[in-house]
Protein backbone atom coordinates (compact mmCIF):
# COMPACT_ATOMS: atom_id res chain seq x y z
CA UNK A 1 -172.02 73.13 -62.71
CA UNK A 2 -174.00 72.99 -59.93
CA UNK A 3 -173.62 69.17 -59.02
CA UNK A 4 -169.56 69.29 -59.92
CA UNK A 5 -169.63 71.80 -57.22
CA UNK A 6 -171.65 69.55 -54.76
CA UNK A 7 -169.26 66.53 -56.00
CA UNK A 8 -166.05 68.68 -55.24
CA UNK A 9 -167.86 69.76 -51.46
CA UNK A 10 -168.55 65.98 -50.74
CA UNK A 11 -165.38 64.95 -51.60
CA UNK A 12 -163.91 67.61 -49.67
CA UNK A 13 -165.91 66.73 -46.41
CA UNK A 14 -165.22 62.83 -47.30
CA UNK A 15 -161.48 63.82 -47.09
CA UNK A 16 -161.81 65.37 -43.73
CA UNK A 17 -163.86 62.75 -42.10
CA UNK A 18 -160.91 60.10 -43.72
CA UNK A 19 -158.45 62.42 -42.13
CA UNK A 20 -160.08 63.11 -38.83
CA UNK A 21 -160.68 59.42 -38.25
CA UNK A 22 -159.20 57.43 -35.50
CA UNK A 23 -157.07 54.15 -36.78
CA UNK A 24 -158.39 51.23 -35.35
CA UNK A 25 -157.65 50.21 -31.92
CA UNK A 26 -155.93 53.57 -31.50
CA UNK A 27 -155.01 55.37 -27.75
CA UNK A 28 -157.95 56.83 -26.19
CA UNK A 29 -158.27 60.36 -26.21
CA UNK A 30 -160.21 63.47 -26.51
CA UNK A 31 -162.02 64.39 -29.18
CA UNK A 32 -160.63 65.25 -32.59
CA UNK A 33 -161.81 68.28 -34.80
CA UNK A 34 -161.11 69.30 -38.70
CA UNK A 35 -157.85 70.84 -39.27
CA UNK A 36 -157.70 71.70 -35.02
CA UNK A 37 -157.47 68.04 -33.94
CA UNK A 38 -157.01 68.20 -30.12
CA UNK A 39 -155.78 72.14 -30.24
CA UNK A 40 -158.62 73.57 -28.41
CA UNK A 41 -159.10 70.86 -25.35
CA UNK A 42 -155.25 71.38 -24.99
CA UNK A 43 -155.38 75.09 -24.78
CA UNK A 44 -157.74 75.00 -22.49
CA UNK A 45 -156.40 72.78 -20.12
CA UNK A 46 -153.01 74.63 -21.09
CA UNK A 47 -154.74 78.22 -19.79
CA UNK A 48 -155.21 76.98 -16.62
CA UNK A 49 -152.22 74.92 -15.65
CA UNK A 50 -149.74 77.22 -17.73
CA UNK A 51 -146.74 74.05 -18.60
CA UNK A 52 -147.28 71.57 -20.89
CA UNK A 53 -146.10 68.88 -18.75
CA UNK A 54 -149.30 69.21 -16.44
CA UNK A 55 -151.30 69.12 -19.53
CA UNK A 56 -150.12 65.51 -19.96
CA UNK A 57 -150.39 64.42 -16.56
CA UNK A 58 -154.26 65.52 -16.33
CA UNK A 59 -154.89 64.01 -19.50
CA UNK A 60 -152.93 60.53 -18.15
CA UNK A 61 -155.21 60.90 -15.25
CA UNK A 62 -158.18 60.94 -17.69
CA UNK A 63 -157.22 58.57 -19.97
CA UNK A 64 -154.05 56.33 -18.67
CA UNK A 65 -150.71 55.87 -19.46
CA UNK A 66 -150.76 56.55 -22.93
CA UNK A 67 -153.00 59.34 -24.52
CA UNK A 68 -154.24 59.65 -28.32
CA UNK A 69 -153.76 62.74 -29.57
CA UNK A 70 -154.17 64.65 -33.11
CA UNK A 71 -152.24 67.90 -33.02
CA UNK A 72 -152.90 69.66 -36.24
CA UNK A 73 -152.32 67.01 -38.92
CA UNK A 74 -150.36 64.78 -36.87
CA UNK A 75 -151.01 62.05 -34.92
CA UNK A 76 -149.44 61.85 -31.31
CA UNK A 77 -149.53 59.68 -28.18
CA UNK A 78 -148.33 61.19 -25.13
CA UNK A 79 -146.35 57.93 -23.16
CA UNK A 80 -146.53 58.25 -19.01
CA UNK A 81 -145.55 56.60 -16.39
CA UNK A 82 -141.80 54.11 -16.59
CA UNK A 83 -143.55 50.89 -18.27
CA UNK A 84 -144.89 52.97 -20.75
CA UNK A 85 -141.74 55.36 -21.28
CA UNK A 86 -139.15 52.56 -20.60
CA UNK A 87 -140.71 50.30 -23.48
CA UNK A 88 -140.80 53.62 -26.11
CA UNK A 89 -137.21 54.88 -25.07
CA UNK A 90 -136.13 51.28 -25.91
CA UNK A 91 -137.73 49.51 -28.42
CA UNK A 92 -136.50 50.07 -32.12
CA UNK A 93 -140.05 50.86 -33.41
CA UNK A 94 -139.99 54.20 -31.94
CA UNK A 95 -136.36 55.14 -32.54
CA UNK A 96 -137.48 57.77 -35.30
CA UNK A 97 -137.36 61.62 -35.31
CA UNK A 98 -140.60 63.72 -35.65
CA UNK A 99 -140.18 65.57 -39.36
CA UNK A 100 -142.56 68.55 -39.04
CA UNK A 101 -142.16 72.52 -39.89
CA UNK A 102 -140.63 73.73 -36.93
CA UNK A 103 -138.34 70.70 -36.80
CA UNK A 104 -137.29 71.73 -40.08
CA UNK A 105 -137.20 75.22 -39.64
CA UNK A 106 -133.70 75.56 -37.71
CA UNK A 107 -131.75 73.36 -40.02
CA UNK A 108 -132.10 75.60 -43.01
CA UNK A 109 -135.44 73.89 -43.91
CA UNK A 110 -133.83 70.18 -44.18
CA UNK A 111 -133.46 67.41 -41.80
CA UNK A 112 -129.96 67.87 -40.54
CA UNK A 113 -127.78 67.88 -37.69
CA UNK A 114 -127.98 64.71 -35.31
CA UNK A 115 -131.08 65.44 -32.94
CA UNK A 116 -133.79 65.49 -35.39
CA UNK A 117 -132.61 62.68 -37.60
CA UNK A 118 -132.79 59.13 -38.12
CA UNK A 119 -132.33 55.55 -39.71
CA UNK A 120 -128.24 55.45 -41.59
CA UNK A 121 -128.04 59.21 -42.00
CA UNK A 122 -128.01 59.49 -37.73
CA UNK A 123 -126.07 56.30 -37.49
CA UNK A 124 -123.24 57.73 -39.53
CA UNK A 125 -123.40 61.36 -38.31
CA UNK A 126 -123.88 60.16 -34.45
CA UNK A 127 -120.94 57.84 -34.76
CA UNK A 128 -118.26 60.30 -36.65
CA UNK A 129 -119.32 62.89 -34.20
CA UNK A 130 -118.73 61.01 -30.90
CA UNK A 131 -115.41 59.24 -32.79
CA UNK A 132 -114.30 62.94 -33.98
CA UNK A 133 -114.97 64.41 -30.43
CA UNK A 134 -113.36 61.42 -28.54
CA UNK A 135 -109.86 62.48 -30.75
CA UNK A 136 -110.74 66.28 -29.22
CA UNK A 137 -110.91 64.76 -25.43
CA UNK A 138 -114.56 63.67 -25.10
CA UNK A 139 -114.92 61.39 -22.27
CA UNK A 140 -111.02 61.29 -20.89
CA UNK A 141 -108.91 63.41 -19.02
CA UNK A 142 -108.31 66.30 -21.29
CA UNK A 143 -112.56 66.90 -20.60
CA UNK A 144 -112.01 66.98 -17.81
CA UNK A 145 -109.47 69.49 -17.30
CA UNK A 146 -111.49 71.57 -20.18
CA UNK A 147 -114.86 71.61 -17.33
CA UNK A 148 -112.07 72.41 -14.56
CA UNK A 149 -110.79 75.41 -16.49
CA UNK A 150 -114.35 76.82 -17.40
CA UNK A 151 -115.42 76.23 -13.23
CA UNK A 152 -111.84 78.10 -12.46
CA UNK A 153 -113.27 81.19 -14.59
CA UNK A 154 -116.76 80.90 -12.96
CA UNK A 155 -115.37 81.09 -9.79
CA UNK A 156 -113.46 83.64 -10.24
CA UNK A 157 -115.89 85.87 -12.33
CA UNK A 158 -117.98 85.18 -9.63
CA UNK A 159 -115.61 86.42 -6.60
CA UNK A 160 -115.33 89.83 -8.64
CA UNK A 161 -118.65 90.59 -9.27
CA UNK A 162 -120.33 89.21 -5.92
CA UNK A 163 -118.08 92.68 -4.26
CA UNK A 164 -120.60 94.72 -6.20
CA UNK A 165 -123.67 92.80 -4.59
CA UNK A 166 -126.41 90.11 -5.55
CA UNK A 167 -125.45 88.32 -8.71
CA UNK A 168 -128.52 87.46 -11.40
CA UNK A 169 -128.24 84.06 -11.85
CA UNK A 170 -129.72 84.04 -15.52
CA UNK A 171 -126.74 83.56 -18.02
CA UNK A 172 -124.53 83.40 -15.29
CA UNK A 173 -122.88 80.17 -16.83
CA UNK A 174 -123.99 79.80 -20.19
CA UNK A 175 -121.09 81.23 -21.86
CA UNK A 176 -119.22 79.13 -19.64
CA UNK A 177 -120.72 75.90 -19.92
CA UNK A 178 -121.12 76.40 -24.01
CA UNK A 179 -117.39 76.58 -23.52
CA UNK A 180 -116.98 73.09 -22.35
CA UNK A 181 -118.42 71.45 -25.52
CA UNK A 182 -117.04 74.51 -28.13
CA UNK A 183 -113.40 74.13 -27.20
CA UNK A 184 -113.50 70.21 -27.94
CA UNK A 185 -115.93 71.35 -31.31
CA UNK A 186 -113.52 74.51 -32.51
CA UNK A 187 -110.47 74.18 -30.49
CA UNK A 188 -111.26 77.93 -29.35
CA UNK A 189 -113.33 79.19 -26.31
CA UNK A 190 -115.37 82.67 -25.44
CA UNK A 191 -114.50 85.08 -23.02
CA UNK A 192 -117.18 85.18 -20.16
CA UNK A 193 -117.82 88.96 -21.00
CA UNK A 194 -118.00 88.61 -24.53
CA UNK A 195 -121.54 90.87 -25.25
CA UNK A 196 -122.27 89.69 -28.88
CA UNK A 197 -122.09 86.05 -27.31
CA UNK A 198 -124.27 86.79 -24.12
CA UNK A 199 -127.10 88.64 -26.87
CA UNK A 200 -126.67 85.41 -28.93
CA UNK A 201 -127.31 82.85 -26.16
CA UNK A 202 -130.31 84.96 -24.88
CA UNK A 203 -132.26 84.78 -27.94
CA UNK A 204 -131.38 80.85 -27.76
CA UNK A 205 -133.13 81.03 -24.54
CA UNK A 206 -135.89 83.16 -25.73
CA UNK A 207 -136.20 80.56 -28.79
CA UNK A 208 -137.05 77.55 -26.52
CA UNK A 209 -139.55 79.21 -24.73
CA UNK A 210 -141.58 80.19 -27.83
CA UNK A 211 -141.92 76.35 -28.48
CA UNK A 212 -143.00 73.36 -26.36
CA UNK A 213 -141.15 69.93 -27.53
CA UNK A 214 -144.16 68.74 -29.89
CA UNK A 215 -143.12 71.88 -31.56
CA UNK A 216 -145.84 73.42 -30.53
CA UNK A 217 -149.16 75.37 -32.88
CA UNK A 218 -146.78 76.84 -35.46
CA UNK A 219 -145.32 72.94 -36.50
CA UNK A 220 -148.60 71.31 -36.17
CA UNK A 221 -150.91 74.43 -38.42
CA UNK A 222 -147.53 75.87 -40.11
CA UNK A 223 -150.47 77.82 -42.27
CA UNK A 224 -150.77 80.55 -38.79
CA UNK A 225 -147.31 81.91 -39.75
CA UNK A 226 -149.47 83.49 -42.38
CA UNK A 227 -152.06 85.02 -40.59
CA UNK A 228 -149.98 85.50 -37.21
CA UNK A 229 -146.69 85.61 -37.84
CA UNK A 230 -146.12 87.48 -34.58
CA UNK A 231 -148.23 85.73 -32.14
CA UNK A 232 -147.58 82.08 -33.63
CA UNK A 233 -143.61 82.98 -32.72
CA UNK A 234 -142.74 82.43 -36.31
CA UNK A 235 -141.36 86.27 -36.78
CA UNK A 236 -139.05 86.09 -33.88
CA UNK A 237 -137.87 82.11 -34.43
CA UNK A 238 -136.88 83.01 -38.15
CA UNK A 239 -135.21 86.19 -36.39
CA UNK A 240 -133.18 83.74 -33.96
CA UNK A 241 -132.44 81.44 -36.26
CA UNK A 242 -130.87 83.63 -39.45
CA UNK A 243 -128.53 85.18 -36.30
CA UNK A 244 -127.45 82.00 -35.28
CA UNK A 245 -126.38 80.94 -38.77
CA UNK A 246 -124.87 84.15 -39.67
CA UNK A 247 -122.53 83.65 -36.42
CA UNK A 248 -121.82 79.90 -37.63
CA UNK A 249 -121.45 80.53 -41.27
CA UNK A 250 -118.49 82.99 -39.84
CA UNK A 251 -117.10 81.10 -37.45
CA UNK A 252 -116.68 77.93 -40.09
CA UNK A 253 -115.53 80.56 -42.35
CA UNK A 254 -112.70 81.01 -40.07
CA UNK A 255 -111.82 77.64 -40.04
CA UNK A 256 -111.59 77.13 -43.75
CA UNK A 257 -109.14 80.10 -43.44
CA UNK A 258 -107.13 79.13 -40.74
CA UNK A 259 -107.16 75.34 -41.49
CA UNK A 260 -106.35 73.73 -38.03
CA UNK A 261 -106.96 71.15 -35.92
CA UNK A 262 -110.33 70.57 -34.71
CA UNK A 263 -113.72 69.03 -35.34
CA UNK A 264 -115.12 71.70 -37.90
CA UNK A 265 -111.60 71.10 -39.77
CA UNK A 266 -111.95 67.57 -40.06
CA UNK A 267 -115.90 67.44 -40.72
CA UNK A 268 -114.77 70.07 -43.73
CA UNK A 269 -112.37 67.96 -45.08
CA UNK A 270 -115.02 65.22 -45.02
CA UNK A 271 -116.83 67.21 -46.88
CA UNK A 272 -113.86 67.91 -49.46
CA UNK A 273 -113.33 64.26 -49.75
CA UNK A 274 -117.20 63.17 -50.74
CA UNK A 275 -117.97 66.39 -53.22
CA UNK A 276 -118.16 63.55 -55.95
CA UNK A 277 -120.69 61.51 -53.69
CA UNK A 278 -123.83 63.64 -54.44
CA UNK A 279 -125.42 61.57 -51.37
CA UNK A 280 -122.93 62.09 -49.33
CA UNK A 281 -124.28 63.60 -45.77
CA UNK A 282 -120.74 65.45 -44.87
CA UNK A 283 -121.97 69.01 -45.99
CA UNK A 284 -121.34 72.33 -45.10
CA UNK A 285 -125.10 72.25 -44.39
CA UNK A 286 -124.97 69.53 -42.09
CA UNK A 287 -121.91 71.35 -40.53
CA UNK A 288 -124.07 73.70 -39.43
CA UNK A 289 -127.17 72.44 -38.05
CA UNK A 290 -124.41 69.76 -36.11
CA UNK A 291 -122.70 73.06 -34.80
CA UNK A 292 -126.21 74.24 -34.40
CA UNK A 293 -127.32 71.08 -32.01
CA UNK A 294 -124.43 71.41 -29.75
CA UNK A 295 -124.86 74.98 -29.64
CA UNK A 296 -128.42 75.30 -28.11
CA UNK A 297 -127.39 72.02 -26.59
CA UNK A 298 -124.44 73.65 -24.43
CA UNK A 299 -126.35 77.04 -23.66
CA UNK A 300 -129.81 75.68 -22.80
CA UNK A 301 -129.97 71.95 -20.57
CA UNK A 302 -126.92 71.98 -18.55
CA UNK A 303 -126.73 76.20 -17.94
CA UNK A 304 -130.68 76.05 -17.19
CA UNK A 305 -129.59 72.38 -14.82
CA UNK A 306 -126.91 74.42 -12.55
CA UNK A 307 -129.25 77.28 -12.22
CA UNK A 308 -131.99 75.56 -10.87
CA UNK A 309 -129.79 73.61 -8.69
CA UNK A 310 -128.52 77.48 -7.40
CA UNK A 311 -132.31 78.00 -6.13
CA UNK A 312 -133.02 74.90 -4.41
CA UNK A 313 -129.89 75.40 -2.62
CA UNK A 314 -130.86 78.66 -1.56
CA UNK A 315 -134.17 77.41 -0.85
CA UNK A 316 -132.96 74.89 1.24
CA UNK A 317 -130.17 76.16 3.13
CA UNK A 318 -129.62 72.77 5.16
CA UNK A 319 -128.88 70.71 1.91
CA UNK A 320 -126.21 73.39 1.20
CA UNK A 321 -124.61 73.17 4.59
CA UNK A 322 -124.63 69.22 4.44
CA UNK A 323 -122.62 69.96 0.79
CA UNK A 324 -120.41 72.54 2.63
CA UNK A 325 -119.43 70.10 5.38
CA UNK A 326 -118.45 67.12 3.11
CA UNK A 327 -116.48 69.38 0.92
CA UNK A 328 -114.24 70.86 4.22
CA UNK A 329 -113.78 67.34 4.82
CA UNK A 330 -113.21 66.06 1.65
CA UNK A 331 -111.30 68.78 -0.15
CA UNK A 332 -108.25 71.31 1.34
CA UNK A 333 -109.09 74.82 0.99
CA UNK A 334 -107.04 74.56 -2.05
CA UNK A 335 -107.64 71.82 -3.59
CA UNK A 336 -109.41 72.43 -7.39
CA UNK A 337 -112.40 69.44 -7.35
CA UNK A 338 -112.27 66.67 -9.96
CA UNK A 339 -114.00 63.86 -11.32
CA UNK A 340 -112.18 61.72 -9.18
CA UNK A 341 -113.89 63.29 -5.72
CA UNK A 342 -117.36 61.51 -6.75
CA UNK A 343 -116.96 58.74 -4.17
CA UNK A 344 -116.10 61.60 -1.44
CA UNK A 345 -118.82 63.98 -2.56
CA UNK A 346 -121.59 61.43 -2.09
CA UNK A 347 -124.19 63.76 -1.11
CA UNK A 348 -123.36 66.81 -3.83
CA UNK A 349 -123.83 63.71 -6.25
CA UNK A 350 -127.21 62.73 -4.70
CA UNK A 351 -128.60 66.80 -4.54
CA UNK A 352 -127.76 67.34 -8.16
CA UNK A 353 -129.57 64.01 -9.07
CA UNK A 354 -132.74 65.60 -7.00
CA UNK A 355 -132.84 68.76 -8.46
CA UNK A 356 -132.78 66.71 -11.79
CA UNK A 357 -135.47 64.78 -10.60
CA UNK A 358 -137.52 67.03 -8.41
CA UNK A 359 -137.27 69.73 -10.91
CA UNK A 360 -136.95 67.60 -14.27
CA UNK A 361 -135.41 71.13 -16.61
CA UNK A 362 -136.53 68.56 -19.52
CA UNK A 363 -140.14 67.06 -18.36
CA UNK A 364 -140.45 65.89 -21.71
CA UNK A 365 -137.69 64.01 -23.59
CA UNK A 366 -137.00 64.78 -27.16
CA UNK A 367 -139.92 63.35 -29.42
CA UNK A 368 -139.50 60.00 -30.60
CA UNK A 369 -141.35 58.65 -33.83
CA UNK A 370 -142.93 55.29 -34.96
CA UNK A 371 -140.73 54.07 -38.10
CA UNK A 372 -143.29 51.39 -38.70
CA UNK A 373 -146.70 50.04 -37.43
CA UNK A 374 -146.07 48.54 -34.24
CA UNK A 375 -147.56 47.98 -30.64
CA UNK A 376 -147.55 49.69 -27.46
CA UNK A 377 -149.17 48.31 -24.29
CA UNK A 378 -151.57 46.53 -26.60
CA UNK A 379 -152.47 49.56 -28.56
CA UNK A 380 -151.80 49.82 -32.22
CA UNK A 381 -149.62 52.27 -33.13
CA UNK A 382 -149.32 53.61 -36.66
CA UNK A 383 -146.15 54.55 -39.12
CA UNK A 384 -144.88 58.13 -38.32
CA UNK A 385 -147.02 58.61 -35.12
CA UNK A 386 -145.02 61.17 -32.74
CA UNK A 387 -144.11 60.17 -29.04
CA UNK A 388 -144.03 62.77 -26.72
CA UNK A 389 -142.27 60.91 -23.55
CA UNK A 390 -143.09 62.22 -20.01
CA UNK A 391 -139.76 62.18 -17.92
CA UNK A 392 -141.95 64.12 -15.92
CA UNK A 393 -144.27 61.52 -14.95
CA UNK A 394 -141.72 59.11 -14.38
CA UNK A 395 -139.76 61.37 -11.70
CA UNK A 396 -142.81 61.81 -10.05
CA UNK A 397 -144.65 58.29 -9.91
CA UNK A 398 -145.76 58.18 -6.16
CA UNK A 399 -145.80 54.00 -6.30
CA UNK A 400 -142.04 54.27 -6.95
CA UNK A 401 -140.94 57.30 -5.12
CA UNK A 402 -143.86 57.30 -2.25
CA UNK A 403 -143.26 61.07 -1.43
CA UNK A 404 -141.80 62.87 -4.93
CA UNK A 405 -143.06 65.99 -3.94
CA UNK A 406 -140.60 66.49 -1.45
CA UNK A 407 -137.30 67.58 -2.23
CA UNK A 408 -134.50 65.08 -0.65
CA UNK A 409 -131.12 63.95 -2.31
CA UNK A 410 -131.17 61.62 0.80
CA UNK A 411 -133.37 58.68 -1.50
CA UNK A 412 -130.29 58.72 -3.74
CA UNK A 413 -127.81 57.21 -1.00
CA UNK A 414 -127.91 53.62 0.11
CA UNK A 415 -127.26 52.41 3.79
CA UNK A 416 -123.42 51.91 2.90
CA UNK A 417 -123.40 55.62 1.65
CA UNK A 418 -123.03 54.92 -1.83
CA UNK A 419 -125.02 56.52 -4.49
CA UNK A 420 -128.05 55.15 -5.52
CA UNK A 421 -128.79 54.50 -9.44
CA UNK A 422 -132.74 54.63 -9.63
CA UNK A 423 -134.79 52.84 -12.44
CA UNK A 424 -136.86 55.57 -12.22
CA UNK A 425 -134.32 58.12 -12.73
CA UNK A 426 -133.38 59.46 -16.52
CA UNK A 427 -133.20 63.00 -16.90
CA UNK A 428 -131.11 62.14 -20.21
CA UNK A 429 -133.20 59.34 -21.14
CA UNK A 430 -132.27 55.79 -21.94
CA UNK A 431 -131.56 53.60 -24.85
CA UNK A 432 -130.35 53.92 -28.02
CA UNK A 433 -131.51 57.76 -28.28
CA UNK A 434 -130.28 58.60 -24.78
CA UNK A 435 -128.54 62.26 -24.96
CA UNK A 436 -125.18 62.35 -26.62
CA UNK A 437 -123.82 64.92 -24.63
CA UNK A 438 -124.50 62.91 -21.06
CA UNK A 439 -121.25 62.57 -20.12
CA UNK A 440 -120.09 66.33 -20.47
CA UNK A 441 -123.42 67.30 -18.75
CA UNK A 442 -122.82 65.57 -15.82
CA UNK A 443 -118.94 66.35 -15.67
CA UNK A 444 -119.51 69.97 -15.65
CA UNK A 445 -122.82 70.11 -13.44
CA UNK A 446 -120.22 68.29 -10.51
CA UNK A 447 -117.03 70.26 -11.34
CA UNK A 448 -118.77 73.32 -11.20
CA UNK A 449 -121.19 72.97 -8.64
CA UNK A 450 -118.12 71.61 -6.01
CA UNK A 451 -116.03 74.66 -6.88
CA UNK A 452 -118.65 77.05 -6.51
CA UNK A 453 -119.77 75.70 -3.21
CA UNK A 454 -116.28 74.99 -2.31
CA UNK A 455 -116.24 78.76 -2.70
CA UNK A 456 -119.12 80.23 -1.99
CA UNK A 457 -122.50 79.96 0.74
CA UNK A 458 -125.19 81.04 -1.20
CA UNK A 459 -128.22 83.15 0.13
CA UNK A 460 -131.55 84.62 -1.43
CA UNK A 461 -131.77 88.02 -1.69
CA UNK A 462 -134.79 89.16 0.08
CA UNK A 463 -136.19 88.09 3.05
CA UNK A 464 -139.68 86.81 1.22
CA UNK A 465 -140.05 82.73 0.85
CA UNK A 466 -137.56 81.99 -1.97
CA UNK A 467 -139.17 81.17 -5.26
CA UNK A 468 -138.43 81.99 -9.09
CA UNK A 469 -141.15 81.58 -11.42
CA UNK A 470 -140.58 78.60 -13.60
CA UNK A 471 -140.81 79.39 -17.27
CA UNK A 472 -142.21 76.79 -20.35
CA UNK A 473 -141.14 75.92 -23.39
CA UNK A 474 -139.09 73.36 -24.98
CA UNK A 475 -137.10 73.12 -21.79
CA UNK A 476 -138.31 74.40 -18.31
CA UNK A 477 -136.21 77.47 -17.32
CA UNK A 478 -136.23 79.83 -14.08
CA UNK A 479 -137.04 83.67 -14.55
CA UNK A 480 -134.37 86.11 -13.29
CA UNK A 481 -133.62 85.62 -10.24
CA UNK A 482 -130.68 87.37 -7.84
CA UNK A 483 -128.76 85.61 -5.23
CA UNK A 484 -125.86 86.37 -2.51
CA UNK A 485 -122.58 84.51 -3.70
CA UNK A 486 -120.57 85.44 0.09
CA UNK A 487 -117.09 83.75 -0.12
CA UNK A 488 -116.13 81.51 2.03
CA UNK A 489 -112.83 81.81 4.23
């Protein structure tokens, strides 16, 4: 008894040390512990620099461009600097999708939807979505006029409640900007007041700061939803999540009733035409985690984008008065801004490309996964390793930029006034995996911002330096912050 109990120990520990082992010629790294692997040297560092993005840029300092990391049972690398980024955003052994608890956890416990999947299933699903959307307006004129229409409302949602004073600049255009991708999706769009809506799209927000983008302690020791449920987020993430399928289960329910025209109609009868084809990936299931993806999608990036471009434009006032003179010259008083005013709104182009930069609302692109043993910088990188990519370190790489601390939309204009397109620059990444939804994103952060400013001068609200706290999580967002929308005449 006694030595079957030593044999079943031995194994045990022989297990661990297999486990806990680095693979040959692996990223260096810090040191990696039982069950823990890297948790506790990242918390630390993480107590003291408070975003996860810093984390990685102190540990690139330590080690170089690309760490080793174990985070729970997985095995990471954390990629900085553009060599190191460029080669992982394009090369097709790292064009997988991190499968992991939390990653799992808002699909209804599958891999669905379009972000977090790979190989034929995200071939087919990215290319009927983008084909399917393109029908609905994606990319042409109709678009467009759907982003006017949603700046019109801002605007003038804006001009009634600035009377009343300072205007909180948190969820000021979520609704609105969730509108721009929904009406092409549903063929239906929210009121800017509607309440249930607003409550929904908070607890989105509240759901990406409860999670960094390696899906933080909860997807890499799932086992602390057991003995923290609370503190590990899991309580309130299952919370968000059942609300936001209860609202989409409805709102396809609608559709089935109404039958129309739009996406959810057409990806229904998709899945009406393959009910035979038991692996068919046109479900009601995938429905919903697709709906899913372009919900958090339209309510978190480009919302959290225009409102940090709102501060530094309070913060500094001279940008914003460069912006207000090549509008007057550009545009009549009257005149509603479009896509085609790019080449005369050189500089509005140029200071939403530095906020992007300067204040990267994504310092970390979406993880990316090795599908097979492969190479990186002369490392060797094994099957299913997760990539955590540092946009972050990329928008802020002194050798290219020389001063990236300072704020200046002037390094994105060239001698002959023309806007500049930087290597160095990709706040929606590149390559194959580059976001889906880039083109939207930066039609609405230009309509909107033009008619806004075309508008509006915008001033802080106390006379203290001007400064939100930046929050973490999946996505850097700004706490609440107030700000003076004073029309101008």
């Amino acid at each position: 008894m006694v030595v079957c109990f030593a044999l079943i120990i031995l194994l045990i520990i022989c297990a661990l040390a297999l486990a806990n082992q680095k693979p040959k010629n692996y990223p260096p790294g810090p040191l990696w512990l039982p069950f823990l692997g890297c948790f506790l040297q990242i918390r630390n560092i993480y107590v003291k620099k408070r975003y996860y993005h810093f984390v990685w840029a102190q540990m690139q300092q330590i080690y170089g461009s690309i760490v080793g990391l174990k985070l729970g049972m997985n095995k990471v690398i954390v990629v900085s600097g553009y060599e190191a980024v460029q080669q992982v955003m394009v090369k097709n052994d790292f064009q997988g999708r991190p499968d992991g608890f939390c990653f799992r956890l808002r699909t209804l416990g599958k891999r669905l939807g379009v972000v977090f999947v790979e190989g034929s299933f995200m071939k087919e699903q990215r290319r009927f979505c983008l084909s399917q959307l393109r029908l609905f307006g994606w990319g042409k004129t109709q678009m467009n006029d759907i982003v006017t229409k949603e700046a019109i409302e801002v605007v003038n949602s804006i001009k009634t409640e600035c009377q009343r004073g300072p205007i909180q600049v948190e969820q000021l255009f979520d609704v609105s900007t969730l509108n721009t991708i929904w009406t092409m999706i549903a063929s239906d769009r929210f009121s800017l007041d509607d309440e249930k809506l607003r409550k929904l799209v908070y607890l989105v927000h509240e759901g990406f700061r409860l999670l960094d983008m390696s899906g933080g302690p909860l997807n890499q020791m799932p086992f602390i939803r057991y003995v923290a449920p609370k503190k590990s987020g899991y309580t309130s993430i299952i919370a968000i999540i059942a609300e936001l399928v209860d609202f989409l289960k409805d709102v396809v329910k609608k559709h089935q009733e109404l039958q129309g025209d739009s996406f959810i109609n057409t990806f229904l009868q998709e899945v009406n035409n393959n009910k035979s084809n038991k692996d068919s990936t046109f479900t009601e299931n995938q429905l919903l985690a697709i709906l899913m993806d372009f919900f958090m999608a339209g309510t978190e990036t480009t919302s959290n984008t225009l409102s940090f471009i709102i501060h530094y434009l309070v913060k500094y006032p001279q940008v914003q008065e460069k912006i207000h003179a090549e509008i007057d010259k550009a545009l009549s008083p009257q005149q509603i801004p479009t896509m085609e005013d790019r080449e005369k709104l050189v500089y509005l182009e140029a200071t939403i490309m530095e906020v992007q930069r300067h204040g990267s609302p994504v310092p970390i692109a979406i993880p990316h996964k090795a599908i097979q043993d492969t190479e990186l910088m002369n490392y060797s990188i094994p099957k299913d390793t997760i990539v955590l990519p540092s946009i972050w370190s990329v928008h802020m790489d002194e050798d290219y930029w020389k001063d990236p601390h300072v704020f200046r939309p002037e390094r994105f204009i060239d001698s002959k006034g023309k806007i500049i397109q930087h290597t160095h620059f990709m706040p929606f990444g590149i390559g194959k995996r580059r976001c889906i939804g880039e083109i939207l994103a930066k039609t609405t952060l230009f309509i909107f911002l033009s008619a806004i400013l075309q508008n509006f001068k915008l001033e802080s609200n106390s006379d203290e330096d001007f400064t939100a706290k930046v929050l973490d999580g999946v996505t850097l967002a700004l706490a609440p912050f107030q700000v003076k929308f004073i029309p101008r005449k």
